[in-house]
PDB file of N, CA and C in Angstrom:
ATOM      1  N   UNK A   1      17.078  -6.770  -2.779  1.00  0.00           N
ATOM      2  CA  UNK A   1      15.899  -6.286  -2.100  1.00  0.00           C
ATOM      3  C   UNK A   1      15.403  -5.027  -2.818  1.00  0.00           C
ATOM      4  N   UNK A   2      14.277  -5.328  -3.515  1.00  0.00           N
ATOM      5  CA  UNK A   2      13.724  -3.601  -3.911  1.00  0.00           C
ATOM      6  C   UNK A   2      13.183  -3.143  -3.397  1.00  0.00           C
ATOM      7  N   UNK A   3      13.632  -1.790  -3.123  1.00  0.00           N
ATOM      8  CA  UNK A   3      13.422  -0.205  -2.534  1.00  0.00           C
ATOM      9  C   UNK A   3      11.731   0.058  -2.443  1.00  0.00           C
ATOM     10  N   UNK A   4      11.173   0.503  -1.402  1.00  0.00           N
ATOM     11  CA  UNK A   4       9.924   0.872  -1.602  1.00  0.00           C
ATOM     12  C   UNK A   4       9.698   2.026  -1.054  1.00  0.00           C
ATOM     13  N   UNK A   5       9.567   3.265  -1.639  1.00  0.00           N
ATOM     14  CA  UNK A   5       9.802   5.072  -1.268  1.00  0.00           C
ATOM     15  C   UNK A   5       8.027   5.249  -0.670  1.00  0.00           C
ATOM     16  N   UNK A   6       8.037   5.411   0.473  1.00  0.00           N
ATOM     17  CA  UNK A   6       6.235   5.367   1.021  1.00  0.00           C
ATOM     18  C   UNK A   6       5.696   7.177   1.730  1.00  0.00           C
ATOM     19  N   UNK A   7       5.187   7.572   1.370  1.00  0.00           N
ATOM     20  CA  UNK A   7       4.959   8.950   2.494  1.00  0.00           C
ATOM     21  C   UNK A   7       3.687   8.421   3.215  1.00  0.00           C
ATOM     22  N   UNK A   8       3.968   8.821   4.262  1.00  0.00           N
ATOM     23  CA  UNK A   8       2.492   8.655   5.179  1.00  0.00           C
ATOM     24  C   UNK A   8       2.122   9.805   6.062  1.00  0.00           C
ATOM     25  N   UNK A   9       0.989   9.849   5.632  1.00  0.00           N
ATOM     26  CA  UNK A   9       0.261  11.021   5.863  1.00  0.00           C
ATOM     27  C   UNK A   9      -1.222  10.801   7.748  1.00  0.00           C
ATOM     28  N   UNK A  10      -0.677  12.315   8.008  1.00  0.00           N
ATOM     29  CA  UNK A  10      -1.927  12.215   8.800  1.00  0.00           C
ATOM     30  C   UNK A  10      -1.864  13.625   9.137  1.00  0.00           C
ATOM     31  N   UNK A  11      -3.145  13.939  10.137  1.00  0.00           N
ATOM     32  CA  UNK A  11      -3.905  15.544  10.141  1.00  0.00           C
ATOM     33  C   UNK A  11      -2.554  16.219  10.650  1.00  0.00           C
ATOM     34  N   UNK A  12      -1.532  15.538  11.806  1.00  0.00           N
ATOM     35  CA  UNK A  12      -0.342  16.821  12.550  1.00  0.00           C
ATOM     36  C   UNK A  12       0.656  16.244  11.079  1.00  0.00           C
ATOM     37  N   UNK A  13       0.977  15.376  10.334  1.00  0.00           N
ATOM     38  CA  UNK A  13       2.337  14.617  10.192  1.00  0.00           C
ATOM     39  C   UNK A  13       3.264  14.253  10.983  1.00  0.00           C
ATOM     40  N   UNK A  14       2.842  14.136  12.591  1.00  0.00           N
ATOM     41  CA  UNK A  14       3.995  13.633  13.233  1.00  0.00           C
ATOM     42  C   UNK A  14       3.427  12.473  13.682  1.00  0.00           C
ATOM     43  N   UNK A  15       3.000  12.172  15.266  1.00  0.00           N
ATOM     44  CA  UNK A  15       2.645  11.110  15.740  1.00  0.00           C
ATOM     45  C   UNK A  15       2.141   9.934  15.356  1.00  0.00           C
ATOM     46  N   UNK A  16       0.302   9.685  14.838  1.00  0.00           N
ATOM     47  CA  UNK A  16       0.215   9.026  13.710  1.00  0.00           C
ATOM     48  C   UNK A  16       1.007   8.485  12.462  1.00  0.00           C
ATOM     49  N   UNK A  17       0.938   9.733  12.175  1.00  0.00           N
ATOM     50  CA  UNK A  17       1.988   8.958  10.570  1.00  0.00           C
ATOM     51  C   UNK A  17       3.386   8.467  10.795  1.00  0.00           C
ATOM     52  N   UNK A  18       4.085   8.635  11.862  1.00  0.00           N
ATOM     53  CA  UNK A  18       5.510   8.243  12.289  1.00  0.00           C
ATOM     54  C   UNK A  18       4.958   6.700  12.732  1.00  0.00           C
ATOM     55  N   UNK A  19       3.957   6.532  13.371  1.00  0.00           N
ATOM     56  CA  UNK A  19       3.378   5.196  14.221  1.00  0.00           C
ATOM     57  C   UNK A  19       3.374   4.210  12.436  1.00  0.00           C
ATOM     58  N   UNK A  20       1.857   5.098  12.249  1.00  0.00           N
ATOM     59  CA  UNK A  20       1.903   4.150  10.565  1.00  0.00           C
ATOM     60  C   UNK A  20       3.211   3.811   9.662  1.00  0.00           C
ATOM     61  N   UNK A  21       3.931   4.638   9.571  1.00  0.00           N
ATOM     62  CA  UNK A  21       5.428   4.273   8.899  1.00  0.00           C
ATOM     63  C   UNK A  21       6.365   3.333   9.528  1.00  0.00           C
ATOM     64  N   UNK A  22       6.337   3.281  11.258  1.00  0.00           N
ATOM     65  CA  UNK A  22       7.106   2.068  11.236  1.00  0.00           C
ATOM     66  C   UNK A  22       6.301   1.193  10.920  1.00  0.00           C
ATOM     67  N   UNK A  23       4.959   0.748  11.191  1.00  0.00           N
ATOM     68  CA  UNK A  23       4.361  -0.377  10.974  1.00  0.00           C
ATOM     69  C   UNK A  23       4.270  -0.835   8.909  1.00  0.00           C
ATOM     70  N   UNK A  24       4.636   0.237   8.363  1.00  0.00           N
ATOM     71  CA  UNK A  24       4.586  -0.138   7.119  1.00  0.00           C
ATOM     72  C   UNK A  24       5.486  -0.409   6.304  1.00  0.00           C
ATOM     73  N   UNK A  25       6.639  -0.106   7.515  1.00  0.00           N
ATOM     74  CA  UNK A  25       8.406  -0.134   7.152  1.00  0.00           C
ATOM     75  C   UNK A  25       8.954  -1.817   7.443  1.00  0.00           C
ATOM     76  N   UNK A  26       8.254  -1.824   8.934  1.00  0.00           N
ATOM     77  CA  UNK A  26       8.569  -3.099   9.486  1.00  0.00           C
ATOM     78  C   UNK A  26       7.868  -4.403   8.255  1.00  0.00           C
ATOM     79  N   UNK A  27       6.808  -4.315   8.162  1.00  0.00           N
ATOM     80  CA  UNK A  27       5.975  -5.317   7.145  1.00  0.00           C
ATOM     81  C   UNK A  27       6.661  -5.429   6.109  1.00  0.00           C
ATOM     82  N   UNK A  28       6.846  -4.218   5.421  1.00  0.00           N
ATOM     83  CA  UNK A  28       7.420  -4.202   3.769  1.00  0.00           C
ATOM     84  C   UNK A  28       8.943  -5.128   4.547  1.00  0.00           C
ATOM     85  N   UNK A  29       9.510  -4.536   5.403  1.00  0.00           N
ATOM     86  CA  UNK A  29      10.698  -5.260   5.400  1.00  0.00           C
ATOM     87  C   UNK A  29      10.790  -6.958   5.941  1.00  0.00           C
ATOM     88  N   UNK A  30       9.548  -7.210   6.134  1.00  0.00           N
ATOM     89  CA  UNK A  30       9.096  -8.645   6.691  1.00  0.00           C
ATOM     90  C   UNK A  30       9.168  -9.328   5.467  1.00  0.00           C
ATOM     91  N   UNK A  31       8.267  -8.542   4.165  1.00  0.00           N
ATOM     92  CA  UNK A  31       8.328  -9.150   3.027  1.00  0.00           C
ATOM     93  C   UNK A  31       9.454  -8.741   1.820  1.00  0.00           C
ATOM     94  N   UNK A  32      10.315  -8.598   2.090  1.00  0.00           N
ATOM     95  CA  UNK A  32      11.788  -8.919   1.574  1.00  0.00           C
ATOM     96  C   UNK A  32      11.323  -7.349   0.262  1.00  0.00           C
ATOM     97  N   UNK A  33      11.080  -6.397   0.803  1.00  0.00           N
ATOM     98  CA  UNK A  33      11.265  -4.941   0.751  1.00  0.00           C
ATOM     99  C   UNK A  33      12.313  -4.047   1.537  1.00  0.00           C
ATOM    100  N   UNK A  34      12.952  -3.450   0.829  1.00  0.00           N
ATOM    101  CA  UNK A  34      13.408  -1.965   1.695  1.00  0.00           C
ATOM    102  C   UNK A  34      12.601  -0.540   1.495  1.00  0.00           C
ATOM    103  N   UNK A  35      12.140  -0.897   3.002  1.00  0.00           N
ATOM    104  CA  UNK A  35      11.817   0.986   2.773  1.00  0.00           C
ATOM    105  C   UNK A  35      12.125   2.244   3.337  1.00  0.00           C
ATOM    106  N   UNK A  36      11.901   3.011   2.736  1.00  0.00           N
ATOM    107  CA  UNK A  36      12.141   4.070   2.949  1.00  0.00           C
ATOM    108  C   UNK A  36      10.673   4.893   3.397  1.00  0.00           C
ATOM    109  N   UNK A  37      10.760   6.165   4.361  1.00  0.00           N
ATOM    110  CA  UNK A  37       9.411   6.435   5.070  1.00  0.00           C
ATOM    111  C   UNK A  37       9.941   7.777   5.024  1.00  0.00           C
ATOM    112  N   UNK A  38       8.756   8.699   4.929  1.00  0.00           N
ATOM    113  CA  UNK A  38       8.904  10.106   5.219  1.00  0.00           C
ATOM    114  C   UNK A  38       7.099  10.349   5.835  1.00  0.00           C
ATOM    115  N   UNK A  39       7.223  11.583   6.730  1.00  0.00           N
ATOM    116  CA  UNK A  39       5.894  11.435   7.467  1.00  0.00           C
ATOM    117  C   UNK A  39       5.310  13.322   7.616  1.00  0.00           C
ATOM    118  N   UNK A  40       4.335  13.320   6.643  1.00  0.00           N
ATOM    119  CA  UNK A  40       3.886  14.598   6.607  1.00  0.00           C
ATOM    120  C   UNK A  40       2.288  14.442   7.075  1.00  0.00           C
ATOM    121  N   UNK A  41       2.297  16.199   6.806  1.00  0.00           N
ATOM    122  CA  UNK A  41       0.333  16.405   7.211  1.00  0.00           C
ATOM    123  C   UNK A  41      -0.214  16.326   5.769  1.00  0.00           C
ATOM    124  N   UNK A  42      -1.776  16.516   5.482  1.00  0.00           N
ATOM    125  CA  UNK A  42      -1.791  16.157   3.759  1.00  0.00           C
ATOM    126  C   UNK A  42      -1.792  17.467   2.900  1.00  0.00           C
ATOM    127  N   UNK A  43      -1.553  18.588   3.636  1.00  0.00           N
ATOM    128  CA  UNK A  43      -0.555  20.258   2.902  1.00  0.00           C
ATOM    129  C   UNK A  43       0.694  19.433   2.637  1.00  0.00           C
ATOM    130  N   UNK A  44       1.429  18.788   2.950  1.00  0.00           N
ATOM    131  CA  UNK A  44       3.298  18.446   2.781  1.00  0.00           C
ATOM    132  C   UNK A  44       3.341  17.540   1.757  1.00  0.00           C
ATOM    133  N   UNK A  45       2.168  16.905   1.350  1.00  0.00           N
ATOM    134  CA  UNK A  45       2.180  16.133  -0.068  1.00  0.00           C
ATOM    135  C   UNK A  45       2.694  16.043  -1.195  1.00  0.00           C
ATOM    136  N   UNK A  46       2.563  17.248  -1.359  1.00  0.00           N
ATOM    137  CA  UNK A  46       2.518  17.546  -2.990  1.00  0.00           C
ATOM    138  C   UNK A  46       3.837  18.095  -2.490  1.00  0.00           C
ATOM    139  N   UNK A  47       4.903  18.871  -1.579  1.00  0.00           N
ATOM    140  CA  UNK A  47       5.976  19.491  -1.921  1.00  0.00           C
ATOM    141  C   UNK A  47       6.762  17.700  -2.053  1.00  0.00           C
ATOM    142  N   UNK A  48       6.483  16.864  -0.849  1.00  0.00           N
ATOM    143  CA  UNK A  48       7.009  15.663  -1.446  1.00  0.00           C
ATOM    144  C   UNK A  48       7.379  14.957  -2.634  1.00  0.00           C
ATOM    145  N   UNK A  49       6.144  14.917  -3.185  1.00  0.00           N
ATOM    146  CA  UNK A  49       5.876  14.353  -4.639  1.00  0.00           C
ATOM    147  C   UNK A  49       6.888  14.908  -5.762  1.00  0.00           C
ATOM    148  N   UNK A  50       7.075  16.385  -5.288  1.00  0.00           N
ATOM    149  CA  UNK A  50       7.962  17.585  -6.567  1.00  0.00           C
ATOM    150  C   UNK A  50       9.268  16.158  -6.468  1.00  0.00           C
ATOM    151  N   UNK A  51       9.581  15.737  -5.290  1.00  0.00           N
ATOM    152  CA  UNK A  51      11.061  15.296  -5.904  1.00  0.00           C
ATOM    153  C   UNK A  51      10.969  14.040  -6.788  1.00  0.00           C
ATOM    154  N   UNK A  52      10.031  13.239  -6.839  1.00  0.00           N
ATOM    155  CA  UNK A  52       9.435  12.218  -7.843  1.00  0.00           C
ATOM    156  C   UNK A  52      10.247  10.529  -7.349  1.00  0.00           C
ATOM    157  N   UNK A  53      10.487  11.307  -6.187  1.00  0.00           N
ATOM    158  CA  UNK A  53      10.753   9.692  -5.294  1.00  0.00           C
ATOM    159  C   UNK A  53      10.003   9.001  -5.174  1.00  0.00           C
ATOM    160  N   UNK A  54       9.032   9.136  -4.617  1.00  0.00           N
ATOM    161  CA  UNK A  54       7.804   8.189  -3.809  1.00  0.00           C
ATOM    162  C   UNK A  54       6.964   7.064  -4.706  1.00  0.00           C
ATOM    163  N   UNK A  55       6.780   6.381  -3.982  1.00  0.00           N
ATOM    164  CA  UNK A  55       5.832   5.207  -4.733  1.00  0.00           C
ATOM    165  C   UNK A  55       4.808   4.722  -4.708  1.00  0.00           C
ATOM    166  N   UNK A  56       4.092   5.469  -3.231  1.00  0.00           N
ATOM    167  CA  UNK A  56       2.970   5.170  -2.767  1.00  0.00           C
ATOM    168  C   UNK A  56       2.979   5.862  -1.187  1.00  0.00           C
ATOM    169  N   UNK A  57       1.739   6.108  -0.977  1.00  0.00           N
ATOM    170  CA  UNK A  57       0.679   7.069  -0.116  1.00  0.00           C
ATOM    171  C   UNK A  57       0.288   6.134   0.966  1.00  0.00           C
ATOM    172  N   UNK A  58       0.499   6.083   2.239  1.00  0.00           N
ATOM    173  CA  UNK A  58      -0.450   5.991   3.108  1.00  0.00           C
ATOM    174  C   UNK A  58      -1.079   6.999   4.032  1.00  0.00           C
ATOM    175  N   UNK A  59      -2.528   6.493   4.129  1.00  0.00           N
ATOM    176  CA  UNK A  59      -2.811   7.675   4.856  1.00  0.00           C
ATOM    177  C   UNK A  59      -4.028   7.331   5.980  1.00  0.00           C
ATOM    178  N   UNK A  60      -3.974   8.517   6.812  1.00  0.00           N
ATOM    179  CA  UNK A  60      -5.018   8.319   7.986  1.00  0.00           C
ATOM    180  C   UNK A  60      -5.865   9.434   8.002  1.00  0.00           C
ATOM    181  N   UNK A  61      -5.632  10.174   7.090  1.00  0.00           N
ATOM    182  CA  UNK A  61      -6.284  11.825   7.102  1.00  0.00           C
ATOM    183  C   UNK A  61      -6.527  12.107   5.492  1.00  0.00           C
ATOM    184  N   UNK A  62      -7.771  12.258   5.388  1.00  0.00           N
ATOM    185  CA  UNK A  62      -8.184  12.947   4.003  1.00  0.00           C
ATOM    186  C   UNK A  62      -7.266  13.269   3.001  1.00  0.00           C
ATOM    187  N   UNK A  63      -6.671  12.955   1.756  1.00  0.00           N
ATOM    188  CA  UNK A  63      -5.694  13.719   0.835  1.00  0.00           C
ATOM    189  C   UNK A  63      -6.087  14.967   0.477  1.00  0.00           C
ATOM    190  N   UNK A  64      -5.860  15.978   0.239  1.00  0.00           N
ATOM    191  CA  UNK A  64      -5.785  17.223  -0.383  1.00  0.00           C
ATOM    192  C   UNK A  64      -5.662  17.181  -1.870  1.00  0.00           C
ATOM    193  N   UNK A  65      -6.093  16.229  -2.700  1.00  0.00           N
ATOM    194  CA  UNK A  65      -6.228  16.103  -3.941  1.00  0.00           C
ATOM    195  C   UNK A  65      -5.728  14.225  -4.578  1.00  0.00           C
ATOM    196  N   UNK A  66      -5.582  14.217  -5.494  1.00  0.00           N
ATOM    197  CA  UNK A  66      -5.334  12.954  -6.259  1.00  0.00           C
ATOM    198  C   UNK A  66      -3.900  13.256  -6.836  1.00  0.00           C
ATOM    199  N   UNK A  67      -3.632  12.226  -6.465  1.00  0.00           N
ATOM    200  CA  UNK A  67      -1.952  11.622  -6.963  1.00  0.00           C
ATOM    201  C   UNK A  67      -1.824  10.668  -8.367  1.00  0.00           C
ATOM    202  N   UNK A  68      -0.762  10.907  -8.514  1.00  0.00           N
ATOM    203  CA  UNK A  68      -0.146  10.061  -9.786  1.00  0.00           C
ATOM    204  C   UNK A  68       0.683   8.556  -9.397  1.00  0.00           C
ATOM    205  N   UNK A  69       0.800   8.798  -7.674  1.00  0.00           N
ATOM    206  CA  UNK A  69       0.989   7.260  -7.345  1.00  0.00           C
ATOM    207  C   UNK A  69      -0.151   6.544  -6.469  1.00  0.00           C
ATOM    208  N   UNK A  70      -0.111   5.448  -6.357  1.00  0.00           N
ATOM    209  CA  UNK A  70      -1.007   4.825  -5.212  1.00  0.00           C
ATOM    210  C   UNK A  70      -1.053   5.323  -4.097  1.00  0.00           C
ATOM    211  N   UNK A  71      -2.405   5.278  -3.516  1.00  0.00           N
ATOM    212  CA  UNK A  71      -2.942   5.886  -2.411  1.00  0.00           C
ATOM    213  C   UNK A  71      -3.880   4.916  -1.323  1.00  0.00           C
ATOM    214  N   UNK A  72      -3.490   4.668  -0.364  1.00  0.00           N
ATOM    215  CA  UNK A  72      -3.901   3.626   0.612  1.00  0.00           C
ATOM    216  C   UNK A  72      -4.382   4.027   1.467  1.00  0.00           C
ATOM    217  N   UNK A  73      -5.653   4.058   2.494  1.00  0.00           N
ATOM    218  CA  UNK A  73      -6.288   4.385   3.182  1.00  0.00           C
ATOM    219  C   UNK A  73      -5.804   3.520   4.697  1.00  0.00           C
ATOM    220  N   UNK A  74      -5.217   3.900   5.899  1.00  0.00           N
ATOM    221  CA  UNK A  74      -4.206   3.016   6.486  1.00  0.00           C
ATOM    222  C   UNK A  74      -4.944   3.045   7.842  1.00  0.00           C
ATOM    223  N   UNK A  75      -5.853   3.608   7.871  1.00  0.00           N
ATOM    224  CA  UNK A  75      -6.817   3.737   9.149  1.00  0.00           C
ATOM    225  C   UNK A  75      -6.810   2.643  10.064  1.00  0.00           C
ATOM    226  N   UNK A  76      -7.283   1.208   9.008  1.00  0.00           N
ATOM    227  CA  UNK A  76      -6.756   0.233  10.398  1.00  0.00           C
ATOM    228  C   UNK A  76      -6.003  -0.101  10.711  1.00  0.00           C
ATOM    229  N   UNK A  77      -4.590   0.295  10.339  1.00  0.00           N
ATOM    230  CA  UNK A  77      -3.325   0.291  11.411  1.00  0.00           C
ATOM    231  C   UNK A  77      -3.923   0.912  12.821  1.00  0.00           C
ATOM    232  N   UNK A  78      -5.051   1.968  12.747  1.00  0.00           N
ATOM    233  CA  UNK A  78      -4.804   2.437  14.493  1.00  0.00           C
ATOM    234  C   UNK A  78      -6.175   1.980  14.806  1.00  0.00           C
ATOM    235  N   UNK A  79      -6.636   1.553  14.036  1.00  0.00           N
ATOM    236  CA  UNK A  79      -8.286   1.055  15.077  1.00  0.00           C
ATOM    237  C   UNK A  79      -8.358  -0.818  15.086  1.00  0.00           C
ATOM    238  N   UNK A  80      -7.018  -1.193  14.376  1.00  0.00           N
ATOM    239  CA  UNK A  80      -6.804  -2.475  14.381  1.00  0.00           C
ATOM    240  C   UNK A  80      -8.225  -3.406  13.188  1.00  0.00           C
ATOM    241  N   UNK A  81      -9.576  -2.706  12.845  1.00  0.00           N
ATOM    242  CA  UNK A  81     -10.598  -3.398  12.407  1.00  0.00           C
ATOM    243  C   UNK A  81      -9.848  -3.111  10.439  1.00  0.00           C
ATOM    244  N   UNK A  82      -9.802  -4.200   9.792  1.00  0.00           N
ATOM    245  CA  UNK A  82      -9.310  -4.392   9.155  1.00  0.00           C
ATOM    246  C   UNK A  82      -7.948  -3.960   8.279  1.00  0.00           C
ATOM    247  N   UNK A  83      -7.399  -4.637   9.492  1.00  0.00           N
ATOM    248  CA  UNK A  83      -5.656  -4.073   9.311  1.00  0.00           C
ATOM    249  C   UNK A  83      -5.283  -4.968   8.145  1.00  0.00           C
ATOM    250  N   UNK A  84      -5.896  -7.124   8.399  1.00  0.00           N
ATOM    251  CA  UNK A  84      -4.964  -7.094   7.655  1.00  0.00           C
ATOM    252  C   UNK A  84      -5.149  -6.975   6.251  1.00  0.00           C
ATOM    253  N   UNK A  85      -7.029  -6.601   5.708  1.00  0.00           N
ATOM    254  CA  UNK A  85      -7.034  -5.751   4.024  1.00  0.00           C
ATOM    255  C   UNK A  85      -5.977  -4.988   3.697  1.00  0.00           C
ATOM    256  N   UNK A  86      -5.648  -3.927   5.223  1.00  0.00           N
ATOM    257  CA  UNK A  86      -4.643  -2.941   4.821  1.00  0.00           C
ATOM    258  C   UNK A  86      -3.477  -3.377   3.933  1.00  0.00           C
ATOM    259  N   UNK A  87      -3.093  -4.236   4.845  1.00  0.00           N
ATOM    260  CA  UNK A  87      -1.655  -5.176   4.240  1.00  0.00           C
ATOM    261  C   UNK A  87      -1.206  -6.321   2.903  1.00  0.00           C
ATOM    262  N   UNK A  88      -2.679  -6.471   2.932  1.00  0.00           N
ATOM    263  CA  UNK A  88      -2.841  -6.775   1.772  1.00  0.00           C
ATOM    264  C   UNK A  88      -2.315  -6.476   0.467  1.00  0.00           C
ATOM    265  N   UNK A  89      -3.419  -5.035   0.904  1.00  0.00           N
ATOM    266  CA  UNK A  89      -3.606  -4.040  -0.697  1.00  0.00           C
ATOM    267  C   UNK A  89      -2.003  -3.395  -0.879  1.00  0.00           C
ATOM    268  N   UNK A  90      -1.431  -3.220   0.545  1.00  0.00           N
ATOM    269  CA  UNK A  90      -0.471  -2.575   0.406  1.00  0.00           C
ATOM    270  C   UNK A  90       0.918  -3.539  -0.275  1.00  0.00           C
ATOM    271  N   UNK A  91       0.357  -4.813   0.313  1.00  0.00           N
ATOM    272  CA  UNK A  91       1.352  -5.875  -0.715  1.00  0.00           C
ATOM    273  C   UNK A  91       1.316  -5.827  -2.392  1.00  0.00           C
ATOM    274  N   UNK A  92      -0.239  -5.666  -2.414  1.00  0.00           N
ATOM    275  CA  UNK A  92      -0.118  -6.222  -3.534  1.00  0.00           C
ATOM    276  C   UNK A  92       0.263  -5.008  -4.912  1.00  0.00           C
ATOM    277  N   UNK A  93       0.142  -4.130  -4.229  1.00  0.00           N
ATOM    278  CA  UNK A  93       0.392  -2.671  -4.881  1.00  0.00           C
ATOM    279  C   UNK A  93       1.789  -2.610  -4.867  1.00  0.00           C
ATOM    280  N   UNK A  94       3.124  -3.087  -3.947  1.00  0.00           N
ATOM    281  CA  UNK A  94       4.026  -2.847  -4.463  1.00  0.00           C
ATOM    282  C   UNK A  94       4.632  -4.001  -5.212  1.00  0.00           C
ATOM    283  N   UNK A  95       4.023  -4.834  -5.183  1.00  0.00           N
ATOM    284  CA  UNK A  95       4.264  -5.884  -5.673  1.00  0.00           C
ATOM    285  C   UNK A  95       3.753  -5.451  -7.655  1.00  0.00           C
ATOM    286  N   UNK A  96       2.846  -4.471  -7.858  1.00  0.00           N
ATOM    287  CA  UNK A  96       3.034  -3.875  -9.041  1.00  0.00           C
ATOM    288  C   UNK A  96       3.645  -2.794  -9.364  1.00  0.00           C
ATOM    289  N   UNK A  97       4.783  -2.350  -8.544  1.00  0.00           N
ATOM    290  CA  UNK A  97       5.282  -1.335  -9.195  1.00  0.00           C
ATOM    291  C   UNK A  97       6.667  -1.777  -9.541  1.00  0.00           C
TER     292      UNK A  97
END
């Protein structure tokens, strides 16, 4: 099973992005992924990134700049209107790394 290192981001880093991470934990692990989840505001980004784990970004709140990994816009996880593009893109993105 390969590892998939995800941060998910939103305006507090708790509620939201804890909600979005299981739902992106549970999926990846539907599709024969392991992941791993950490859940910040989009200030906690970049101290994340320093450790050079991560593999990809979801988010519900504006980034605070551009990354060197993929970055996913995860909004319809909570308004449900095109969740499953979300899941998609998010397949098909780890499916290239």
């Amino acid at each position: 099973m390969k590892r998939i290192n995800v941060i998910s981001v939103c305006g507090s880093g708790t509620v939201t992005s804890s909600m979005v991470a299981g739902k992106v934990k549970d999926f990846l692990e539907d599709n024969g992924y392991k992941a791993k989840t950490v859940e910040v505001n989009p200030g906690g980004v970049e101290n994340e990134l320093a450790s050079g784990q991560w593999d990809v970004i979801v988010h519900t709140s504006p980034l605070k700049g551009t990354y060197s990994i993929p970055t996913i816009n995860s909004v319809g996880l909570l308004t449900g209107m095109e969740e499953e593009e979300f899941y998609e893109e998010l397949l098909e993105t780890v499916k290239s790394l």
